[in-house]
C-alpha atoms as a PDB file:
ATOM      1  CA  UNK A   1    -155.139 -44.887 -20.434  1.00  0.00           C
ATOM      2  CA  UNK A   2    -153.938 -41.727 -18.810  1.00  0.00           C
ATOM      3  CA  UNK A   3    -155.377 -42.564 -15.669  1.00  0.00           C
ATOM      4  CA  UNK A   4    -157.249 -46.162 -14.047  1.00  0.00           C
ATOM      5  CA  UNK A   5    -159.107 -46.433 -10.672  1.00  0.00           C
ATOM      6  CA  UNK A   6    -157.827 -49.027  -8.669  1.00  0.00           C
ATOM      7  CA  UNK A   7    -157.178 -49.439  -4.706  1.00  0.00           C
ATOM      8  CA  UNK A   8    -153.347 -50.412  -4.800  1.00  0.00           C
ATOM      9  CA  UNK A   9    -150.162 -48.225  -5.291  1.00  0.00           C
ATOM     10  CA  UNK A  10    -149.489 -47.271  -9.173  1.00  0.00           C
ATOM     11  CA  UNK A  11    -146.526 -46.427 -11.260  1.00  0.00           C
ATOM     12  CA  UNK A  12    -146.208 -44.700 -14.648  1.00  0.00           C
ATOM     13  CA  UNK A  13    -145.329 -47.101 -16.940  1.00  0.00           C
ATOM     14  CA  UNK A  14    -142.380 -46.059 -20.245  1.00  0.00           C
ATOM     15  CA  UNK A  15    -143.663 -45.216 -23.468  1.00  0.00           C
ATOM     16  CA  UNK A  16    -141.953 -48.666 -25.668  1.00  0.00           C
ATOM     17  CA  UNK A  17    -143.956 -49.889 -28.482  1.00  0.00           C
ATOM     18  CA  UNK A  18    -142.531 -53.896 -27.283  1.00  0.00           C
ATOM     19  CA  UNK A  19    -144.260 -53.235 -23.805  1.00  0.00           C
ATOM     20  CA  UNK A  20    -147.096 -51.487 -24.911  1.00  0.00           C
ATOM     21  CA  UNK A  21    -148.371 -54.298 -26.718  1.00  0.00           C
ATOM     22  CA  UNK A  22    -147.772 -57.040 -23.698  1.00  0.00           C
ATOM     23  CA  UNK A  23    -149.605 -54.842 -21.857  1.00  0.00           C
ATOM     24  CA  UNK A  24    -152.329 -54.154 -23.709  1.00  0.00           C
ATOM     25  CA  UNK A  25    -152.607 -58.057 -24.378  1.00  0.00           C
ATOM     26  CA  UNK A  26    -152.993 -58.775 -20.658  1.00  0.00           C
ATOM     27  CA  UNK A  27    -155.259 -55.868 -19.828  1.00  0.00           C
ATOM     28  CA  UNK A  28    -157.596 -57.028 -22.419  1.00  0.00           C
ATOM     29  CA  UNK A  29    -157.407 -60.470 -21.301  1.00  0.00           C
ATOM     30  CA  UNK A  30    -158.713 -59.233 -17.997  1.00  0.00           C
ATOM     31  CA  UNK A  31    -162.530 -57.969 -17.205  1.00  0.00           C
ATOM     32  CA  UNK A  32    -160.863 -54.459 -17.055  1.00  0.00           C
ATOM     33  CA  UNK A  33    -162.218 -51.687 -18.392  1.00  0.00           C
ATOM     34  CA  UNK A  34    -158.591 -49.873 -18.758  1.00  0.00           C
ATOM     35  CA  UNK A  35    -157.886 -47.937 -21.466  1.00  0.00           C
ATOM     36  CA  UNK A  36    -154.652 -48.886 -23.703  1.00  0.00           C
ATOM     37  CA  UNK A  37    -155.525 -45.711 -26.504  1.00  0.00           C
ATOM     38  CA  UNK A  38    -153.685 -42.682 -24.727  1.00  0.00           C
ATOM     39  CA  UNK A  39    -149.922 -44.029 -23.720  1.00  0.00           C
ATOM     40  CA  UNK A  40    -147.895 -44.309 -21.254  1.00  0.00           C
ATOM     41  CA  UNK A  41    -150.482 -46.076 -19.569  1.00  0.00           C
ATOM     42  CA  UNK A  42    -150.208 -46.887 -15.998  1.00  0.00           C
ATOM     43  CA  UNK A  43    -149.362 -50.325 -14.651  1.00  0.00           C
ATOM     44  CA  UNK A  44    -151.085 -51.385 -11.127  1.00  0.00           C
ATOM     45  CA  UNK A  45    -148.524 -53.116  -8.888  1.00  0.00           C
ATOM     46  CA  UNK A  46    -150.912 -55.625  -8.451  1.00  0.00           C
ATOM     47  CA  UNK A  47    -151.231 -56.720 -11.949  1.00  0.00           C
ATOM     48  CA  UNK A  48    -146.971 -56.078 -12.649  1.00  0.00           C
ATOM     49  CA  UNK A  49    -146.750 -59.791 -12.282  1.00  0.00           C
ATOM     50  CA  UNK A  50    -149.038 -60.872 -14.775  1.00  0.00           C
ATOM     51  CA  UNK A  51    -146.765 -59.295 -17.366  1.00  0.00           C
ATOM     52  CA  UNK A  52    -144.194 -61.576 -18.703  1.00  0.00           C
ATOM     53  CA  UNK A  53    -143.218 -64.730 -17.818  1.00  0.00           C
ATOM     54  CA  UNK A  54    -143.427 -65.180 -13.467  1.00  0.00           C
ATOM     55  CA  UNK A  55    -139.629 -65.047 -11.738  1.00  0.00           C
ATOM     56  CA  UNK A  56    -138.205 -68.440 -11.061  1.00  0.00           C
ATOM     57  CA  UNK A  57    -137.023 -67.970  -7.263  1.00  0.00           C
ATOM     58  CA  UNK A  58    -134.006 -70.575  -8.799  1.00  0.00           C
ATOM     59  CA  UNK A  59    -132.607 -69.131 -10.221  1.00  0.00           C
ATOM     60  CA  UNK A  60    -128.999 -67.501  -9.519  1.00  0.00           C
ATOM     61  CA  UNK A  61    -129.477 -64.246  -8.602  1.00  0.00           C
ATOM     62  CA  UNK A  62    -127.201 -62.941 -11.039  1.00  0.00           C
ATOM     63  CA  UNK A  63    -129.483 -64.577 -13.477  1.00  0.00           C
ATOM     64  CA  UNK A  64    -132.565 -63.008 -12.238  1.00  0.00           C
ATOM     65  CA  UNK A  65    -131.658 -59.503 -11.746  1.00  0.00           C
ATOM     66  CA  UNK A  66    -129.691 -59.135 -15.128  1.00  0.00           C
ATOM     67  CA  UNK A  67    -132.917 -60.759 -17.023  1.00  0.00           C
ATOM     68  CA  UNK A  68    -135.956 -60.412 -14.428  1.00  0.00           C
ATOM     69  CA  UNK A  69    -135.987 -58.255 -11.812  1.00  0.00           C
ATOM     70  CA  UNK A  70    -134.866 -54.844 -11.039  1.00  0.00           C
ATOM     71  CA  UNK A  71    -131.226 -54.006  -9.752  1.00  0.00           C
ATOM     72  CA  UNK A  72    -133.103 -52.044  -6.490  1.00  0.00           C
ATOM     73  CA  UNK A  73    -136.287 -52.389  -5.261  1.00  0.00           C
ATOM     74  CA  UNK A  74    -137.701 -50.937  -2.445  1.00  0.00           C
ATOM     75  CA  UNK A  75    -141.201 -52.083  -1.967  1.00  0.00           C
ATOM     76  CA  UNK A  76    -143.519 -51.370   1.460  1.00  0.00           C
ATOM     77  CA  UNK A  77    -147.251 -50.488   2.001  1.00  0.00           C
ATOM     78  CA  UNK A  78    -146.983 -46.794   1.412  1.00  0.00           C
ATOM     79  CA  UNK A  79    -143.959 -46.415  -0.912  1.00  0.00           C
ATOM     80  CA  UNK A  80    -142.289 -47.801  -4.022  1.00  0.00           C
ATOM     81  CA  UNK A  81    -139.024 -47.565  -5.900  1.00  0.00           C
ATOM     82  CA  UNK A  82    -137.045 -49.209  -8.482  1.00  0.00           C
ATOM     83  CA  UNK A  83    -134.117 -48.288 -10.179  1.00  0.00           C
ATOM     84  CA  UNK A  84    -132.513 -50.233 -13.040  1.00  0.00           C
ATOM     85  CA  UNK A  85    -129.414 -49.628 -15.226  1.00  0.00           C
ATOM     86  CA  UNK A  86    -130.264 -49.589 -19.214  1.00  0.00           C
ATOM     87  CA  UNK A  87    -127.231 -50.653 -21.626  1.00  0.00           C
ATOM     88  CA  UNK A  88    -128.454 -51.213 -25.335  1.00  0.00           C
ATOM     89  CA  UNK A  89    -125.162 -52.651 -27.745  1.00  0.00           C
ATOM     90  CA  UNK A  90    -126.070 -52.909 -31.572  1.00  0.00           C
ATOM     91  CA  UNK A  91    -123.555 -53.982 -34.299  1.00  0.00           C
ATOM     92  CA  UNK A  92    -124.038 -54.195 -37.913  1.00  0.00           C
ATOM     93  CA  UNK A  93    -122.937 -53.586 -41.118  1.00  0.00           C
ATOM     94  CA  UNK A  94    -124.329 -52.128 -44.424  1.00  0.00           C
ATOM     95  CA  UNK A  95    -122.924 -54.459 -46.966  1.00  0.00           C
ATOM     96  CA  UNK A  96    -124.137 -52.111 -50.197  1.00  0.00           C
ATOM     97  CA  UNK A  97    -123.189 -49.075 -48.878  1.00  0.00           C
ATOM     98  CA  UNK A  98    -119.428 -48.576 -49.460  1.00  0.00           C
ATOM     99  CA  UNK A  99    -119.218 -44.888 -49.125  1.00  0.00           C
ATOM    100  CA  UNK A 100    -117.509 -44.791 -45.314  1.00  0.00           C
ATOM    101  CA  UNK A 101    -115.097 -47.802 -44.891  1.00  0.00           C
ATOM    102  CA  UNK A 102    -113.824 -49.958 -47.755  1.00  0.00           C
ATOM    103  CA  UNK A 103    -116.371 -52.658 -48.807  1.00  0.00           C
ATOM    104  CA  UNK A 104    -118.913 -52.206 -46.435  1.00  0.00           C
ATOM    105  CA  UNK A 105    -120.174 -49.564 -43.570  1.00  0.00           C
ATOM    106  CA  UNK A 106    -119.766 -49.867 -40.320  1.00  0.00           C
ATOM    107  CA  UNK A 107    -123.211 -49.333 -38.059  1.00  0.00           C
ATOM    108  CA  UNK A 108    -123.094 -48.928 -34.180  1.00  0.00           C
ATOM    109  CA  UNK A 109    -124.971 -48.057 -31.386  1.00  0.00           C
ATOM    110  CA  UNK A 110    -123.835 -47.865 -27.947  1.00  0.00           C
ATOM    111  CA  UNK A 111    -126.644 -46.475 -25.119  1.00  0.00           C
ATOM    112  CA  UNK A 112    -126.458 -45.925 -21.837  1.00  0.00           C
ATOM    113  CA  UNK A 113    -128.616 -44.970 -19.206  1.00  0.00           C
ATOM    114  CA  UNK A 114    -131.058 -45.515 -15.950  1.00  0.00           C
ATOM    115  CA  UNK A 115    -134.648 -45.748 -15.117  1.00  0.00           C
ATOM    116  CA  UNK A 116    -136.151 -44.566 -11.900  1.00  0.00           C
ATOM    117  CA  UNK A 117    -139.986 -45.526 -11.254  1.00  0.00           C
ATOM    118  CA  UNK A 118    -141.903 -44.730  -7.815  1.00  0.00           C
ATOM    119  CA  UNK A 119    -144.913 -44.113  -6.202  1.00  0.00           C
ATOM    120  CA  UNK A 120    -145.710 -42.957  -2.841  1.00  0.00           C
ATOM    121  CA  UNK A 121    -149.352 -43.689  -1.496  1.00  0.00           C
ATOM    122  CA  UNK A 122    -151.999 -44.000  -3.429  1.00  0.00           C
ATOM    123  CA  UNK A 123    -151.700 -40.044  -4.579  1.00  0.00           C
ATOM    124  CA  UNK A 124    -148.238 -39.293  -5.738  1.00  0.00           C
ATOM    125  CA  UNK A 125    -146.150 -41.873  -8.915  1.00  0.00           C
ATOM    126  CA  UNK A 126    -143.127 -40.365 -10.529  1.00  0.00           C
ATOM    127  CA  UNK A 127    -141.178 -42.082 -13.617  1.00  0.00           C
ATOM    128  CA  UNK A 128    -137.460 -40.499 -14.694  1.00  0.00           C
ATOM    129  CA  UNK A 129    -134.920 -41.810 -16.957  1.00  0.00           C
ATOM    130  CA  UNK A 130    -131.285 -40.603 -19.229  1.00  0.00           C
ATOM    131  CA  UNK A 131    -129.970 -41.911 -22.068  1.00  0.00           C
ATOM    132  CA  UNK A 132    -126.804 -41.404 -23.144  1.00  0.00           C
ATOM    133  CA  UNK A 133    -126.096 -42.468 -26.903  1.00  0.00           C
ATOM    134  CA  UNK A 134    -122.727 -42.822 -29.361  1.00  0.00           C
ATOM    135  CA  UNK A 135    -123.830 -44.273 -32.744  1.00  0.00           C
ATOM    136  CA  UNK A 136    -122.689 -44.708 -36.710  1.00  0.00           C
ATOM    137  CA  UNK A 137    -125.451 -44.848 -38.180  1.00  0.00           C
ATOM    138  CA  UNK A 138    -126.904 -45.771 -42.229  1.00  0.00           C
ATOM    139  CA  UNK A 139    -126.143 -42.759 -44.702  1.00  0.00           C
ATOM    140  CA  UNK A 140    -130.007 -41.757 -44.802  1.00  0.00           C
ATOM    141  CA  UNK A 141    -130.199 -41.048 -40.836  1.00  0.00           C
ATOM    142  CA  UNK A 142    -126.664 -39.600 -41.167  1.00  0.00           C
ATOM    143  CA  UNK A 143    -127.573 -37.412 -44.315  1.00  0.00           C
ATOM    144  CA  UNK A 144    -130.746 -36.356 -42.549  1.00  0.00           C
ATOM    145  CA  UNK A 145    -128.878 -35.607 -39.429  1.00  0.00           C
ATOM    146  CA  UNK A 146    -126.587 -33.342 -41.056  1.00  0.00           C
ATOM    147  CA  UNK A 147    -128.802 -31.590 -43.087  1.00  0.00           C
ATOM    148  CA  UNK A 148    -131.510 -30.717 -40.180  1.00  0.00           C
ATOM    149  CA  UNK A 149    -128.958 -30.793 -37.441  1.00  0.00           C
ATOM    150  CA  UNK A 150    -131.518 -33.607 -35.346  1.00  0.00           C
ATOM    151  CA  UNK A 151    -131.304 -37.479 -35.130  1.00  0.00           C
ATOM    152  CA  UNK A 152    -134.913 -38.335 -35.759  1.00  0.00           C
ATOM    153  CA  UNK A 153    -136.914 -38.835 -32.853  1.00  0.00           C
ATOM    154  CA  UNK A 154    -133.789 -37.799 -30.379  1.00  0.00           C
ATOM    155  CA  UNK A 155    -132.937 -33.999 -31.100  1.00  0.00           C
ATOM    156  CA  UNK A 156    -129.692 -32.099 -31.154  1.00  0.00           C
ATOM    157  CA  UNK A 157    -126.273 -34.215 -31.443  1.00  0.00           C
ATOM    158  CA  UNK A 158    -122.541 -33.442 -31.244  1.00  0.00           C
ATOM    159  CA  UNK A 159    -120.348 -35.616 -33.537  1.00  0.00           C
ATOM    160  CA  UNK A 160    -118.538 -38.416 -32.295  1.00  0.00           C
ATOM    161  CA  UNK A 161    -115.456 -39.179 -34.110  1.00  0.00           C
ATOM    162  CA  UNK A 162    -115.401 -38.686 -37.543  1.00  0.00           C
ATOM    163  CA  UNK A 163    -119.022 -39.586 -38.856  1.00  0.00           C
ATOM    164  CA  UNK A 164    -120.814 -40.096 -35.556  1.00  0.00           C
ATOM    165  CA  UNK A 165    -123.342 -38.720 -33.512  1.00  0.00           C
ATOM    166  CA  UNK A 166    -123.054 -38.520 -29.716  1.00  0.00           C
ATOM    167  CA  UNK A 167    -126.745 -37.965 -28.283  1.00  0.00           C
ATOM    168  CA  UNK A 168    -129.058 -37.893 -25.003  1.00  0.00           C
ATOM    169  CA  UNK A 169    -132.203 -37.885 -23.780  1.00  0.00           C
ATOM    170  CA  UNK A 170    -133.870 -37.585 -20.822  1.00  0.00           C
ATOM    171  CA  UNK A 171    -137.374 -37.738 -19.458  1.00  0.00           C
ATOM    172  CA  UNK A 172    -139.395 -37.211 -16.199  1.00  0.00           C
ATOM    173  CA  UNK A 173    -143.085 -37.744 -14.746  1.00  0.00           C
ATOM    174  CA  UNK A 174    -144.828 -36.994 -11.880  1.00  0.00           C
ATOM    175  CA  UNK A 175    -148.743 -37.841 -11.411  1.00  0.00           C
ATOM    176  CA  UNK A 176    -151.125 -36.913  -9.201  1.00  0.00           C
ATOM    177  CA  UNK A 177    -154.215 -38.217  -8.312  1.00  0.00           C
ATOM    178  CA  UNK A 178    -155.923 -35.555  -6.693  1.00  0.00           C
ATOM    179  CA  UNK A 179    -159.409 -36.877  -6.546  1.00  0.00           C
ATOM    180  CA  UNK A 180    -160.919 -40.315  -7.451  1.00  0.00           C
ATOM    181  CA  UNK A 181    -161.866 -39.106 -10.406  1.00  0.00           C
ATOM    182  CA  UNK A 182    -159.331 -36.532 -11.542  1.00  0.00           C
ATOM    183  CA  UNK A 183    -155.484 -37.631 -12.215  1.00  0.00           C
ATOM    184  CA  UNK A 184    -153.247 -34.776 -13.194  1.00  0.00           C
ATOM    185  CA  UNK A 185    -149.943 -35.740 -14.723  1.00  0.00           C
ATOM    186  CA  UNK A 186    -147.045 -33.166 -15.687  1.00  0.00           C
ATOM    187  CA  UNK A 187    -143.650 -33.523 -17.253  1.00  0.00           C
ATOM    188  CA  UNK A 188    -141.346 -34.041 -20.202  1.00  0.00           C
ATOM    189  CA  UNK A 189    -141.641 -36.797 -22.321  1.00  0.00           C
ATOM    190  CA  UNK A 190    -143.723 -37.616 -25.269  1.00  0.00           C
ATOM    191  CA  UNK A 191    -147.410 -39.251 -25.717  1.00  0.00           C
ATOM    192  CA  UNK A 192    -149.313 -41.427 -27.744  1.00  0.00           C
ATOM    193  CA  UNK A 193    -152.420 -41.686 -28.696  1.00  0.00           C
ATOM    194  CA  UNK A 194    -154.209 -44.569 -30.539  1.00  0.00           C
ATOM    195  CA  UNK A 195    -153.762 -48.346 -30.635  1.00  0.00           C
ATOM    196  CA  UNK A 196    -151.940 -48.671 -34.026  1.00  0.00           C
ATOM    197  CA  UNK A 197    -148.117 -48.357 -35.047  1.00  0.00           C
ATOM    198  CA  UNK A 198    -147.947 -44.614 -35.391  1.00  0.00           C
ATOM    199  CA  UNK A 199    -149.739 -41.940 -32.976  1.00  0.00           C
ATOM    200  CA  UNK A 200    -152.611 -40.166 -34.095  1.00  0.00           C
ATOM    201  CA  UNK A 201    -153.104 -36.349 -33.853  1.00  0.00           C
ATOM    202  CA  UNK A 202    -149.502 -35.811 -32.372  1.00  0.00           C
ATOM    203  CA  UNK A 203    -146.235 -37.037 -33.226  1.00  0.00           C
ATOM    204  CA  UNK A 204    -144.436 -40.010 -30.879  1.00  0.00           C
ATOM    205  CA  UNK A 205    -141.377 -39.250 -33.072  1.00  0.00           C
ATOM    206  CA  UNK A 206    -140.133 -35.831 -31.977  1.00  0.00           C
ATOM    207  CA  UNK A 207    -137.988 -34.740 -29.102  1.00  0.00           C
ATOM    208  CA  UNK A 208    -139.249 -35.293 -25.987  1.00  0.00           C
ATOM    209  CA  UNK A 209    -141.556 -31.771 -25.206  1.00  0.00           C
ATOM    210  CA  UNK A 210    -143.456 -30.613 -21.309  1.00  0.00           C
ATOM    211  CA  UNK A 211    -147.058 -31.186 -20.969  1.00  0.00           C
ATOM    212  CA  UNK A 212    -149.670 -31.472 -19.061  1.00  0.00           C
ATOM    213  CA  UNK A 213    -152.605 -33.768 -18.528  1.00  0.00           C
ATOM    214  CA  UNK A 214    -155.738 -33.702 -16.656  1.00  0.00           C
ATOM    215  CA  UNK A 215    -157.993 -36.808 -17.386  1.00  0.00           C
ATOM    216  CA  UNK A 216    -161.275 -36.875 -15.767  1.00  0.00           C
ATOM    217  CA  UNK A 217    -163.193 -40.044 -15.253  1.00  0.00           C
ATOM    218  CA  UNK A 218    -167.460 -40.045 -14.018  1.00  0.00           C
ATOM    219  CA  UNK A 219    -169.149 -42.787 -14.323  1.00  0.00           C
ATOM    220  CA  UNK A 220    -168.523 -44.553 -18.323  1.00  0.00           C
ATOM    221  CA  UNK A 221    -166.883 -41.600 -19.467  1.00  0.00           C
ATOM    222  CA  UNK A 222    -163.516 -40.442 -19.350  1.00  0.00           C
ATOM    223  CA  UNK A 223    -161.991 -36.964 -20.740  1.00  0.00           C
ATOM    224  CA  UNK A 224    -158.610 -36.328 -21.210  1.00  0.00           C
ATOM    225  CA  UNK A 225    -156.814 -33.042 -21.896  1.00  0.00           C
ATOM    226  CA  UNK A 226    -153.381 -32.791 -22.882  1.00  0.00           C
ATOM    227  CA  UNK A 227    -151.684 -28.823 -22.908  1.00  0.00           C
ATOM    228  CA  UNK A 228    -148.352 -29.736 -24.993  1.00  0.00           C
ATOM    229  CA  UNK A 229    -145.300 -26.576 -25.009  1.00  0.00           C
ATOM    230  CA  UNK A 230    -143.517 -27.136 -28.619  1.00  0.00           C
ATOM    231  CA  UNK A 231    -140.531 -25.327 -30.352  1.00  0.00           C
ATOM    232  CA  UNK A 232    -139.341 -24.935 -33.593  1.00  0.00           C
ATOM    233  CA  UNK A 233    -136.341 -26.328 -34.557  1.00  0.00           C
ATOM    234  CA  UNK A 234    -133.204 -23.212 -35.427  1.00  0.00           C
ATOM    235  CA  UNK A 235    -131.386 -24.651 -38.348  1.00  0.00           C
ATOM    236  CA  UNK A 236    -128.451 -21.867 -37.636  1.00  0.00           C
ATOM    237  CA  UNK A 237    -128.532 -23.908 -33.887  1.00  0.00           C
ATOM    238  CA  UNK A 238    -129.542 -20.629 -32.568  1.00  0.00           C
ATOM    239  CA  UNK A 239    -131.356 -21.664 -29.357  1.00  0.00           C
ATOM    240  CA  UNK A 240    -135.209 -20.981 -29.930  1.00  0.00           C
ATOM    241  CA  UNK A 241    -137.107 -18.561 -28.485  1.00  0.00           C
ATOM    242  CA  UNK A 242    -140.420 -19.069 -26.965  1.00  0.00           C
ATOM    243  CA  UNK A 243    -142.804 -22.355 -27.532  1.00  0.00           C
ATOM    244  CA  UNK A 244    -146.486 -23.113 -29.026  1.00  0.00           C
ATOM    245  CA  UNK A 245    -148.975 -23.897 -26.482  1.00  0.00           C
ATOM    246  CA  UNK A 246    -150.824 -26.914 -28.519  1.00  0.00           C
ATOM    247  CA  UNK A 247    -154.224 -27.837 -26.298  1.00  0.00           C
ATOM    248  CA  UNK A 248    -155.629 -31.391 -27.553  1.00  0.00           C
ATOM    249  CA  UNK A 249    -158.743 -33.364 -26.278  1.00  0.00           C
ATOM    250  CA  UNK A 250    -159.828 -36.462 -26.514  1.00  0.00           C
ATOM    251  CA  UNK A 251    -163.056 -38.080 -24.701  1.00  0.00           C
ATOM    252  CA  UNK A 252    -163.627 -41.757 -24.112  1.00  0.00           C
ATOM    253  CA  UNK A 253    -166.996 -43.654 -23.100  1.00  0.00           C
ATOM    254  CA  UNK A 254    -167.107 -46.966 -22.215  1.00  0.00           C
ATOM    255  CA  UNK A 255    -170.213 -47.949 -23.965  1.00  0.00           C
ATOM    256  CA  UNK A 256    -170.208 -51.987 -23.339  1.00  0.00           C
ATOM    257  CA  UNK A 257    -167.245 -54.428 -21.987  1.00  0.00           C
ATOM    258  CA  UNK A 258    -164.936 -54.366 -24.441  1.00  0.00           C
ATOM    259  CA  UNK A 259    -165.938 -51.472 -26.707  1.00  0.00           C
ATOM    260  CA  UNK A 260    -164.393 -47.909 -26.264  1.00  0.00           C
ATOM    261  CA  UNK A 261    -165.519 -45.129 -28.877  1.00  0.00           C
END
């Protein structure tokens, strides 16, 4: 759903697989005729509170901002901002895989970042977030990482210790709804397109890339096209020169309630 027609401020919502599905669950369980096929879809503030369980007000606010609500919120009739903190710790161990420390191998992740979400009117959203990352990671992302000189689905990396990698990403958004029934949306990030587990047509596993997307809504139809830049990965870690310009496009009709072909 690169773009929905509604009356109240919206924000771009993060491409994550975990909140995809919650909110394609509640969108369907709505009489809605959003589209959930071309991610990051777009949440209405007016429907934010349907997702998840609703904030218990008795909670200590310590309680509710660390598991609930956002660190800062600014929220009035003609603008909207958020911005929340992101920590990620994992911990784990390989217990057949000996090669690295004794009688079993260490894993770790350790991320670090912030999220920044906004709109202003009804015309102008804007998304942005970094991640930092420091990880030890099983021998077949390591051995893949050293032999292509990319963590999958993150890019370049500079080593961290001994056998680590030290990574970031970051990402950015702005839409633009220039008509009511043309959204343009431009940026770096990454899309995806389908309802299953992996994207059709383009990749949701590569680096984040620019783009830009103009989707077009009349009536039961909506068209969408997406202008992706791309570059080839430089083994040698020679920066690249130049990109692809990849055009995709992808129409959708709303044919009855809940049937999109």
């Amino acid at each position: 759903m690169a773009y929905q027609i509604c009356e109240a401020q919206q924000v771009p919502a993060f491409l994550n697989r975990s909140h995809d599905l919650l909110l394609s669950q509640t969108l369907s369980s709505t009489d809605t005729n959003a589209h959930t096929s071309f991610k990051p879809c777009f949440e209405e503030i007016v429907k934010r509170e349907t997702l998840g369980s609703p904030h218990d007000k008795r909670r200590s606010l310590i309680y509710r901002k660390l598991k609930e609500e956002h660190l800062f919120i600014v929220d009035t009739a003609g603008f909207y901002l958020t911005i929340d903190p992101v920590f990620c710790l994992e911990l784990g161990a390989d217990k057949k895989d000996t090669s690295n420390f004794g009688d079993m191998t260490q894993l770790f992740k350790n991320t670090r970042g912030i999220l920044i979400r906004g709109s202003i009117g009804e015309k102008v959203s804007f998304i942005s977030s970094f991640y930092e990352n420091q990880a030890f990671l099983p021998n077949y992302l390591s051995d893949f990482g050293a032999k292509y000189d990319v963590i999958p689905g993150q890019g370049r990396f500079k080593r961290f210790k001994d056998s680590g990698f030290d990574y970031a990403m970051a990402s950015g958004l702005i839409s633009l709804n220039l008509t009511k029934f043309m959204n343009v949306q431009f940026g770096t990030g990454k899309n995806f397109i389908g309802d299953g587990y992996r994207s059709l047509a383009i990749s949701d596993n590569a680096f984040n890339y620019p783009y830009l997307k103009v989707t077009t809504t009349f009536w039961k139809f909506r068209y969408t096209n997406l202008f992706t830049s791309f570059q080839n990965l430089n083994v040698e870690m020679v920066p690249a020169q130049g990109g692809k310009l990849s055009p995709f496009g992808n129409n959708f009709w709303e044919k009855v309630k809940y049937c999109f072909v």
